[in-house]
N, C-alpha and C. Protein backbone atom coordinates (compact mmCIF):
# COMPACT_ATOMS: atom_id res chain seq x y z
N UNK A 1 4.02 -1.62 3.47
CA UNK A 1 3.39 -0.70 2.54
C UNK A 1 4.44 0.31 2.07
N UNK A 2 4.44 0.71 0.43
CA UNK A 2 5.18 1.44 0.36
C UNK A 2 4.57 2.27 -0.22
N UNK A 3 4.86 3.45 -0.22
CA UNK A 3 4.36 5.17 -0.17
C UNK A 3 5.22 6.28 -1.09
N UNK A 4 4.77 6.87 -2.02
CA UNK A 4 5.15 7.87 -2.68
C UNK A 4 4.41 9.41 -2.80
N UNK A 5 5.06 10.51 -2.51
CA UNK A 5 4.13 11.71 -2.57
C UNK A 5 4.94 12.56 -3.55
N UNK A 6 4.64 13.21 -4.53
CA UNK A 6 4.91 13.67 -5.88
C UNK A 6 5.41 14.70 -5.54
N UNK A 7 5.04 15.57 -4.60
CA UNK A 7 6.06 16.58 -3.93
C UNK A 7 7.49 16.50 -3.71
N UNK A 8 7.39 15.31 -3.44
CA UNK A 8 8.90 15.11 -2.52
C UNK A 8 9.71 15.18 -3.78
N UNK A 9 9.19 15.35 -5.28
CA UNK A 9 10.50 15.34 -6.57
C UNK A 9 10.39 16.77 -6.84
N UNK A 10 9.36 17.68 -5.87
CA UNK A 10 9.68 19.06 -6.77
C UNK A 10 8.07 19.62 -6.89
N UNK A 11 7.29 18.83 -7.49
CA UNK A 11 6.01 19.00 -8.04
C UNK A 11 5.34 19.63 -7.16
N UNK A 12 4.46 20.46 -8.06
CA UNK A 12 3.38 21.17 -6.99
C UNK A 12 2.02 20.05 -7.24
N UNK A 13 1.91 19.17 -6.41
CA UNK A 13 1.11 18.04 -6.60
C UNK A 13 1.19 17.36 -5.43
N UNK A 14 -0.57 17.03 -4.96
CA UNK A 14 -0.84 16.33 -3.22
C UNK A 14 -0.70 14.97 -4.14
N UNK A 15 -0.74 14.77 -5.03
CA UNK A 15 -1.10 13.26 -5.36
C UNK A 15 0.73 12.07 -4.34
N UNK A 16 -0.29 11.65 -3.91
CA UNK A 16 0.02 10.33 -2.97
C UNK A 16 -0.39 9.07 -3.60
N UNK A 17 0.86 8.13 -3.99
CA UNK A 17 0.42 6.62 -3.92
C UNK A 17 1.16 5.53 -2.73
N UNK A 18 0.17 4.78 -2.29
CA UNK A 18 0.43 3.89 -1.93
C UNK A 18 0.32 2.05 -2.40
N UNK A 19 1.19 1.46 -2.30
CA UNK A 19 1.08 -0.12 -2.82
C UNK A 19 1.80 -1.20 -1.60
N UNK A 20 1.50 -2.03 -2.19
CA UNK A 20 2.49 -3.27 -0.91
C UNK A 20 3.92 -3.79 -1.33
N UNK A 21 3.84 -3.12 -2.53
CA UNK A 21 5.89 -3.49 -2.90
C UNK A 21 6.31 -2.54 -4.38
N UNK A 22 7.36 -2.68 -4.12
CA UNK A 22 7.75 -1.26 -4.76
C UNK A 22 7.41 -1.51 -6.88
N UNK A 23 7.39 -2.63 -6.91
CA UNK A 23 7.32 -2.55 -8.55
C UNK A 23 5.71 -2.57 -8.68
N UNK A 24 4.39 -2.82 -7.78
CA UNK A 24 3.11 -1.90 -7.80
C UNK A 24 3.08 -0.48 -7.72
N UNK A 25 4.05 -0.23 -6.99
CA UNK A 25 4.18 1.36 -6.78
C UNK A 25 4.65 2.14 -8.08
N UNK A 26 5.78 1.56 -8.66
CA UNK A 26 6.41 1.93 -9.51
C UNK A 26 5.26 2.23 -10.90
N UNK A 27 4.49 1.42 -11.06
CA UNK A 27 3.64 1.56 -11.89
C UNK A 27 2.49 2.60 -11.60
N UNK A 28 2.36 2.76 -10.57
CA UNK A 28 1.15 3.92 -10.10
C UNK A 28 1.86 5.12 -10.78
N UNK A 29 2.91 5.08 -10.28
CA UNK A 29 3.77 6.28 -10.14
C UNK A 29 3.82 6.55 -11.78
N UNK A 30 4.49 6.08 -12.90
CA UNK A 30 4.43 5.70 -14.30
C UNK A 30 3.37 6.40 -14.90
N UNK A 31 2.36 5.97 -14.32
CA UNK A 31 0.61 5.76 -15.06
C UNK A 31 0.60 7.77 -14.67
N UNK A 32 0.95 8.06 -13.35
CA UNK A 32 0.69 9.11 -12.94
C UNK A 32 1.47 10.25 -13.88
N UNK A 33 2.60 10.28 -13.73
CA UNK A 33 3.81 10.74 -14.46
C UNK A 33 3.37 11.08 -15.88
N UNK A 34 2.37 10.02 -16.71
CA UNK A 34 2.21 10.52 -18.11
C UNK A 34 1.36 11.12 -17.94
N UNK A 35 0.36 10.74 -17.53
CA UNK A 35 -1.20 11.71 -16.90
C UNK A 35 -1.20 12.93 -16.61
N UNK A 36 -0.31 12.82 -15.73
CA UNK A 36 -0.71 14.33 -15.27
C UNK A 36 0.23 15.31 -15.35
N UNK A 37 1.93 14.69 -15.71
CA UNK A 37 2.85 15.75 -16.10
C UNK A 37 3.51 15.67 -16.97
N UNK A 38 2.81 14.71 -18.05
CA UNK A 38 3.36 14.71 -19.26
C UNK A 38 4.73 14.03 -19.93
N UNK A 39 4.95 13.45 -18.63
CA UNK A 39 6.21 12.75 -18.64
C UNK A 39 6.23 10.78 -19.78
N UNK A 40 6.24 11.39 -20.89
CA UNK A 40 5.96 9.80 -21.36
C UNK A 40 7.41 9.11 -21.08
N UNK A 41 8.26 9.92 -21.19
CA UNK A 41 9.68 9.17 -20.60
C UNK A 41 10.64 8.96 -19.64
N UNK A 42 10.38 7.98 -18.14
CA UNK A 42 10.92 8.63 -17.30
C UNK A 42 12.81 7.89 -17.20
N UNK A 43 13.52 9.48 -17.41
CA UNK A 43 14.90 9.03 -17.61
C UNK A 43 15.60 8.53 -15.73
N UNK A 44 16.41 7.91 -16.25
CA UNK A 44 17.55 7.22 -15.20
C UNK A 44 18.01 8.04 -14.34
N UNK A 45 17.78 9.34 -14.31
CA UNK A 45 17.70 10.24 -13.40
C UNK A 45 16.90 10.66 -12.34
N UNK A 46 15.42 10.59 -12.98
CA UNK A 46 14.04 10.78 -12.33
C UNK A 46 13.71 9.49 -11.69
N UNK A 47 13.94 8.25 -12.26
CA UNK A 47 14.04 6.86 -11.77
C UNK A 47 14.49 6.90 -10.26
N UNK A 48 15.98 7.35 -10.20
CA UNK A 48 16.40 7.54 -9.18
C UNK A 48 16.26 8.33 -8.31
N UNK A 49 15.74 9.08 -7.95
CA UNK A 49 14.97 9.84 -7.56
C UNK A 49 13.19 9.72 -6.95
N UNK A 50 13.31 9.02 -7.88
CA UNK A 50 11.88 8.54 -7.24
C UNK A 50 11.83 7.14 -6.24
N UNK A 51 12.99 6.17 -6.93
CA UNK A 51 13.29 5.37 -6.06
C UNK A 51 13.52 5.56 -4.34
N UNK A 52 14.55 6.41 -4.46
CA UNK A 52 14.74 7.70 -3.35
C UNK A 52 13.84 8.10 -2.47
N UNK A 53 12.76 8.43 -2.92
CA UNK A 53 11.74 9.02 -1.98
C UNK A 53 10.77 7.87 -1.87
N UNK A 54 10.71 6.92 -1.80
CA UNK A 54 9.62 6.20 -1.29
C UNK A 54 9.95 5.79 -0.21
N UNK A 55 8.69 6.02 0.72
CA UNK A 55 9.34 5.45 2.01
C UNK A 55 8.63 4.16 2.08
N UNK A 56 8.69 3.57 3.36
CA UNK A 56 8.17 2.35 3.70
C UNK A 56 7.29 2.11 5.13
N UNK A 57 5.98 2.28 5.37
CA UNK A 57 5.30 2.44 6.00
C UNK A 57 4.81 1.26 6.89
């Protein structure tokens, strides 16, 4: 299982996803990102970074 918490980039945000491999995750994460912080573009920076913090449960 792999696990992402929106905090861990900074955000003041409990939102938590979990999926069973990282390119399901990646898309939670995406869907979330435009939703709720407006992010329609996430650059090669934030990518990495988010890659970064997912752990593996």
């Amino acid at each position: 299982m792999k696990v992402f918490k929106c905090a861990d980039l900074g955000f003041k945000c409990d939102w938590i996803a979990k999926a069973k491999n990282e390119n399901e995750l990646l898309k939670l994460i995406k869907e979330h990102a435009k939703k709720c912080h407006d992010l329609n573009e996430i650059s090669k920076e934030i990518a990495e970074k988010v890659k970064s913090a997912i752990i593996t449960q």
